[in-house]
Protein backbone atom coordinates (compact mmCIF):
# COMPACT_ATOMS: atom_id res chain seq x y z
CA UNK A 1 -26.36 42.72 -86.37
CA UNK A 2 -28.78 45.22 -86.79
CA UNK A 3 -31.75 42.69 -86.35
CA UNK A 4 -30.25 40.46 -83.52
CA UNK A 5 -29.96 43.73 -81.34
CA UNK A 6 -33.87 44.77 -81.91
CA UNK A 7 -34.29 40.91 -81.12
CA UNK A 8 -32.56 41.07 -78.08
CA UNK A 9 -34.10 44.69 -76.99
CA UNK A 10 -37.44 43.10 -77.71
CA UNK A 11 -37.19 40.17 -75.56
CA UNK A 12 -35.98 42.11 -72.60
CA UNK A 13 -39.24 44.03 -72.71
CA UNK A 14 -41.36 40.79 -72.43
CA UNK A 15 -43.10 40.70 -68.84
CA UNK A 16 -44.82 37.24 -67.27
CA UNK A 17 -48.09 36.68 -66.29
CA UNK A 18 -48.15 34.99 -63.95
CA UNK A 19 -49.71 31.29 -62.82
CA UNK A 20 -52.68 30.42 -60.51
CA UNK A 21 -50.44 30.31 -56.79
CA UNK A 22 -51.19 27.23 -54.48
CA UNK A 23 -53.70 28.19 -51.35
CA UNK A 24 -51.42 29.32 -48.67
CA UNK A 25 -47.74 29.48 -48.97
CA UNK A 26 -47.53 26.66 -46.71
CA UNK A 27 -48.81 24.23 -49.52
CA UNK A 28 -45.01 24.80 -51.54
CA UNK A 29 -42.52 22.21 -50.47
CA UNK A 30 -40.26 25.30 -48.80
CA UNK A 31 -41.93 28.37 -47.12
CA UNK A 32 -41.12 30.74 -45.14
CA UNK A 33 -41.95 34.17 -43.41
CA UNK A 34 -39.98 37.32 -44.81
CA UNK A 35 -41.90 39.35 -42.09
CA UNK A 36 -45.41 39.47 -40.54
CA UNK A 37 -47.56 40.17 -43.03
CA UNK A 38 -45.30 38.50 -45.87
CA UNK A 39 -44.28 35.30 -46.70
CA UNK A 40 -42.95 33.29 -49.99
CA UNK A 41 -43.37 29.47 -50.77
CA UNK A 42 -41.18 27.62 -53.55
CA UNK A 43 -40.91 24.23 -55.45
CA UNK A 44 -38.00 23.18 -57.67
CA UNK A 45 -39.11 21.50 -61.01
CA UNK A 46 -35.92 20.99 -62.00
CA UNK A 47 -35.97 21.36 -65.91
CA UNK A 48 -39.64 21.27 -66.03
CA UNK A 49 -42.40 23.42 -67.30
CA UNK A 50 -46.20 22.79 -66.49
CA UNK A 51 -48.24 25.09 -68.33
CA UNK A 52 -52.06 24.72 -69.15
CA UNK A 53 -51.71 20.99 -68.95
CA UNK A 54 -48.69 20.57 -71.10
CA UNK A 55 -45.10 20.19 -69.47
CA UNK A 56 -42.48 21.52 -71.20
CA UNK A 57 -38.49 20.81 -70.92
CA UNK A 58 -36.15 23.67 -70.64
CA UNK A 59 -33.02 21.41 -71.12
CA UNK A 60 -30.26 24.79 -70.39
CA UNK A 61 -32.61 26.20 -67.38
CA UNK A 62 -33.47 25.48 -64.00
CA UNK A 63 -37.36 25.81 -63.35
CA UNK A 64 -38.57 27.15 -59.80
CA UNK A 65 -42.09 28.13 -58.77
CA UNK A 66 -42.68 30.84 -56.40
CA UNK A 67 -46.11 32.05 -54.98
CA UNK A 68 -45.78 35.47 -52.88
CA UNK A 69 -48.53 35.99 -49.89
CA UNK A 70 -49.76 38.99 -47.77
CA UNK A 71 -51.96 39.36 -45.21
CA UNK A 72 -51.85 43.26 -45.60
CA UNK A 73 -54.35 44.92 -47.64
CA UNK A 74 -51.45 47.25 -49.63
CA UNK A 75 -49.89 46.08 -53.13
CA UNK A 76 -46.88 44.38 -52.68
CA UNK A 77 -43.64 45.17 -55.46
CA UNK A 78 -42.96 42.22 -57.05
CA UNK A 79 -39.96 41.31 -59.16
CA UNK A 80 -37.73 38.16 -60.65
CA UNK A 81 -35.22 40.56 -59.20
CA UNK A 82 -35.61 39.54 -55.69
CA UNK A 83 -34.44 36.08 -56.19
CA UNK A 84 -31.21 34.36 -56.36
CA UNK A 85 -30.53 30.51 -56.81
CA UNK A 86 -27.94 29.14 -54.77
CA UNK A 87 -26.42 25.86 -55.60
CA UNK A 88 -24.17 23.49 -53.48
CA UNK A 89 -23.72 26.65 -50.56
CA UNK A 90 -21.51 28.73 -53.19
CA UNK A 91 -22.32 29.49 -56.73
CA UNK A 92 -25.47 32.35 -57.23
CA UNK A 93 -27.77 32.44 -59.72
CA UNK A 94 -29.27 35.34 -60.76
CA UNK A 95 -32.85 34.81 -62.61
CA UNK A 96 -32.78 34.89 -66.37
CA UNK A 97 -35.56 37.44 -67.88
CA UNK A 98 -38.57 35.50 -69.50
CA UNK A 99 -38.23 37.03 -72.59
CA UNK A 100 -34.21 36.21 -73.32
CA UNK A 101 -35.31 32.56 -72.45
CA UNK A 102 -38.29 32.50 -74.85
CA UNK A 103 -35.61 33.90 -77.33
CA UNK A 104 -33.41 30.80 -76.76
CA UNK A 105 -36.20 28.52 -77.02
CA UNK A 106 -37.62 30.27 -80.40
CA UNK A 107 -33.98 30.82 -82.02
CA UNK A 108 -31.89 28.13 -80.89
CA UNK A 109 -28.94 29.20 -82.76
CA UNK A 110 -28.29 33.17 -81.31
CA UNK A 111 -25.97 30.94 -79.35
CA UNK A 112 -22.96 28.61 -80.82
CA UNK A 113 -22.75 24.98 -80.12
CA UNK A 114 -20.02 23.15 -81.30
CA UNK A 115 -21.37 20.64 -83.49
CA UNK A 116 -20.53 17.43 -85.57
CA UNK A 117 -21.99 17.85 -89.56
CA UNK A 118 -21.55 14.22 -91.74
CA UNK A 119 -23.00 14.77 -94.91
CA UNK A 120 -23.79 12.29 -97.37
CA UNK A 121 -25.86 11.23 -100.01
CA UNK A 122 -27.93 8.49 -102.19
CA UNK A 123 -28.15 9.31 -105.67
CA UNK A 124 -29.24 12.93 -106.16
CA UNK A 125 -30.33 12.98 -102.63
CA UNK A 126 -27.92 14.83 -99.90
CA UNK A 127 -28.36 14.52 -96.01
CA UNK A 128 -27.14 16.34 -93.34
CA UNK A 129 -26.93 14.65 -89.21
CA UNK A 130 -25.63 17.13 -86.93
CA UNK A 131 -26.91 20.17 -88.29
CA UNK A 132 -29.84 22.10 -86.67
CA UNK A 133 -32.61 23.37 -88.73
CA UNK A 134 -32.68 26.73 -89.99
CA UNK A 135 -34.96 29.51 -87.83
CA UNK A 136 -36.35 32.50 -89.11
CA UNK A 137 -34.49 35.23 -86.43
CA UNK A 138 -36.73 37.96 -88.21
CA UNK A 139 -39.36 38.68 -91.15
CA UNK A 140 -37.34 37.90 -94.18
CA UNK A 141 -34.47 36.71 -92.80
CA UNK A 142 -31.72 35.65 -95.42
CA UNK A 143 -30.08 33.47 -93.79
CA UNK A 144 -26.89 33.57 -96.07
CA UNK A 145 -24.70 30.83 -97.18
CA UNK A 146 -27.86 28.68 -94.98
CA UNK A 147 -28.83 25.24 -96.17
CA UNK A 148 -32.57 25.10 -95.93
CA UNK A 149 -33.94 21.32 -94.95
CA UNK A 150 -37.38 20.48 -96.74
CA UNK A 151 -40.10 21.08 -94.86
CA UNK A 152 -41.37 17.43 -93.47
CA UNK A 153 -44.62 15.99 -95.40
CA UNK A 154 -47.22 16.42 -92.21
CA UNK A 155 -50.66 14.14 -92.55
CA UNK A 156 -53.78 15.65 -93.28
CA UNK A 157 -55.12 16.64 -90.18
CA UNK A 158 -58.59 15.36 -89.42
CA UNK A 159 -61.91 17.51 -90.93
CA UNK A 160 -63.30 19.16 -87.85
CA UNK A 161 -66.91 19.67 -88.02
CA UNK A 162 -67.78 21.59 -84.93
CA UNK A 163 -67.56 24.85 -87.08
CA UNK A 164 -64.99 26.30 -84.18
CA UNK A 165 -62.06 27.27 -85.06
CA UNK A 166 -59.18 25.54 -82.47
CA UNK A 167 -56.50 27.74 -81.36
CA UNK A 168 -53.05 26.79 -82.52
CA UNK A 169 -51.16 24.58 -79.45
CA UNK A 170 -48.80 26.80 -76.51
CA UNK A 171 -45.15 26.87 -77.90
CA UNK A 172 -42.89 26.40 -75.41
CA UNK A 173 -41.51 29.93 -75.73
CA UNK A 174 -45.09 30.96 -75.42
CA UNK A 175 -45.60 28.95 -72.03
CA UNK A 176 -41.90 30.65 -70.63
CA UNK A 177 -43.22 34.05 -70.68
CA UNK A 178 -47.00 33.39 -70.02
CA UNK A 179 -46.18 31.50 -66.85
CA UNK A 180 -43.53 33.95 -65.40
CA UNK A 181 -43.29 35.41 -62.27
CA UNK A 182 -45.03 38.71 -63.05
CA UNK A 183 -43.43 42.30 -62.24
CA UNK A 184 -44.61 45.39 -60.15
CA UNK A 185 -46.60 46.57 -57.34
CA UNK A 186 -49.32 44.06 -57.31
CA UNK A 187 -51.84 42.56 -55.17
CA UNK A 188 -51.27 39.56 -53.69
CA UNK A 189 -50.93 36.65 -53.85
CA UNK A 190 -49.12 36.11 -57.14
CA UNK A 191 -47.14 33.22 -58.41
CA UNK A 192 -45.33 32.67 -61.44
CA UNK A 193 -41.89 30.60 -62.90
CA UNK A 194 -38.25 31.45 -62.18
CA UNK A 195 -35.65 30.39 -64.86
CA UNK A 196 -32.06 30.25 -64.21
CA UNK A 197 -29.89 29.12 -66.80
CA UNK A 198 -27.46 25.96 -65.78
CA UNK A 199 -26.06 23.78 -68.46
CA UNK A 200 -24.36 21.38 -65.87
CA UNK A 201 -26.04 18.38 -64.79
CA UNK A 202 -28.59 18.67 -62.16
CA UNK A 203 -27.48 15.39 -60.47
CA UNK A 204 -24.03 17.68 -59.44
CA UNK A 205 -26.60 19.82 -57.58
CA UNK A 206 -25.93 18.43 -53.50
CA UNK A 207 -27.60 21.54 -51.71
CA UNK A 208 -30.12 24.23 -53.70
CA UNK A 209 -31.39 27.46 -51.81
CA UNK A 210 -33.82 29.81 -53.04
CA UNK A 211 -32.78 33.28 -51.81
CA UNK A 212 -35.07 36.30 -51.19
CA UNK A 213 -33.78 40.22 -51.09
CA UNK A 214 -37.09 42.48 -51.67
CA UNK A 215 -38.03 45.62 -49.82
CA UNK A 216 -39.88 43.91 -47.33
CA UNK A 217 -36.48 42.00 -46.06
CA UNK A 218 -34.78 38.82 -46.71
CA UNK A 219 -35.16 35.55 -45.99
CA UNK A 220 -33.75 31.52 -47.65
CA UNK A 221 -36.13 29.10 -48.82
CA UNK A 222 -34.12 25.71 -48.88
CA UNK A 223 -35.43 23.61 -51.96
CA UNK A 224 -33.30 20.53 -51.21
């Protein structure tokens, strides 16, 4: 318990980055003007994740891209905090933080699923369907009363002989809190990821609003 509540502490504290914004706010399929120096484009990606040339699925998350423009020369407060998702004219999302969804992503099972386990064997060989494999929540993790799943036999990888060392492919819970909207008084523009969390499918969604409640004012960005 212990361990799950330094887990959770530690992805609250986990900030974005940030991603490259488009030119002018006006390039995002909705835009709009909170006031006359500020305005705020949007795109809805659904459940997707483009990051460094990769696209990654958030399958329990709704993905929106914001970029944030002035034409003033003062830093502007930024914050995840500012937006709300609105979906078919009644039920508000608030924004989950990026590091609680990187947590989800990287340790599937802090939450319960319900779940179907068959388990069955040939010979001295047992199988288990149904059953997710086992995650490391923290260094040393016992996992009690756990089975473990042998580790799948991977092919050698290929000799590389350019004498540089590659770095190890983006995880997706790596890409979730690079790519975030970042936080603070910042110079703008900025852009960055929203995530909202939404099991349901996204073909109930009829009407989706992006709503905006900073200092500057308010304003709603209709996504569809």
């Amino acid at each position: 318990m212990k361990q799950a509540v330094i887990l959770l502490l530690a992805a609250a504290t986990l900030r974005g980055e940030g991603v490259t914004p488009k030119p002018a706010a006006t390039d995002y399929p909705a835009h709009t003007a909170v006031t006359l120096t500020l305005t705020v484009g949007a795109e809805y990606l659904v459940r997707s994740l483009p990051v460094q040339g990769r696209t990654f699925v958030l399958s329990d998350y709704l993905v929106v891209e914001v970029g944030i423009y002035s034409s003033g020369p003062d830093p502007v407060e930024v914050s995840s905090g500012h937006f709300t998702l609105r979906l078919n004219k009644k039920d508000v999302l608030a924004p989950e933080t990026p590091g609680f969804v990187a947590a989800a992503l990287k340790y599937p099972d802090w939450e319960y699923r319900p779940r179907l386990e068959a388990a069955g064997g040939v010979g001295d060989i047992g199988v288990i369907l149904g059953r997710p494999a086992d995650v490391e929540r923290f260094p040393g993790d016992p996992r009690p009363g756990r089975t473990r799943l042998p580790a799948p036999t991977k092919a050698p990888a290929p000799e590389d002989r350019s004498g540089v060392e590659k770095p190890p492919p983006l995880r997706a819970d790596e890409a979730v809190v690079s790519s975030a909207l970042p936080h603070g008084p910042l110079k703008l523009p900025v852009g960055g990821y929203l995530y909202f969390h939404h099991k349901g499918k996204t073909k109930s969604i009829r009407a989706l609003e992006l709503l905006y409640q900073g200092p500057a004012g308010t304003a709603t960005l209709r996504l569809f």
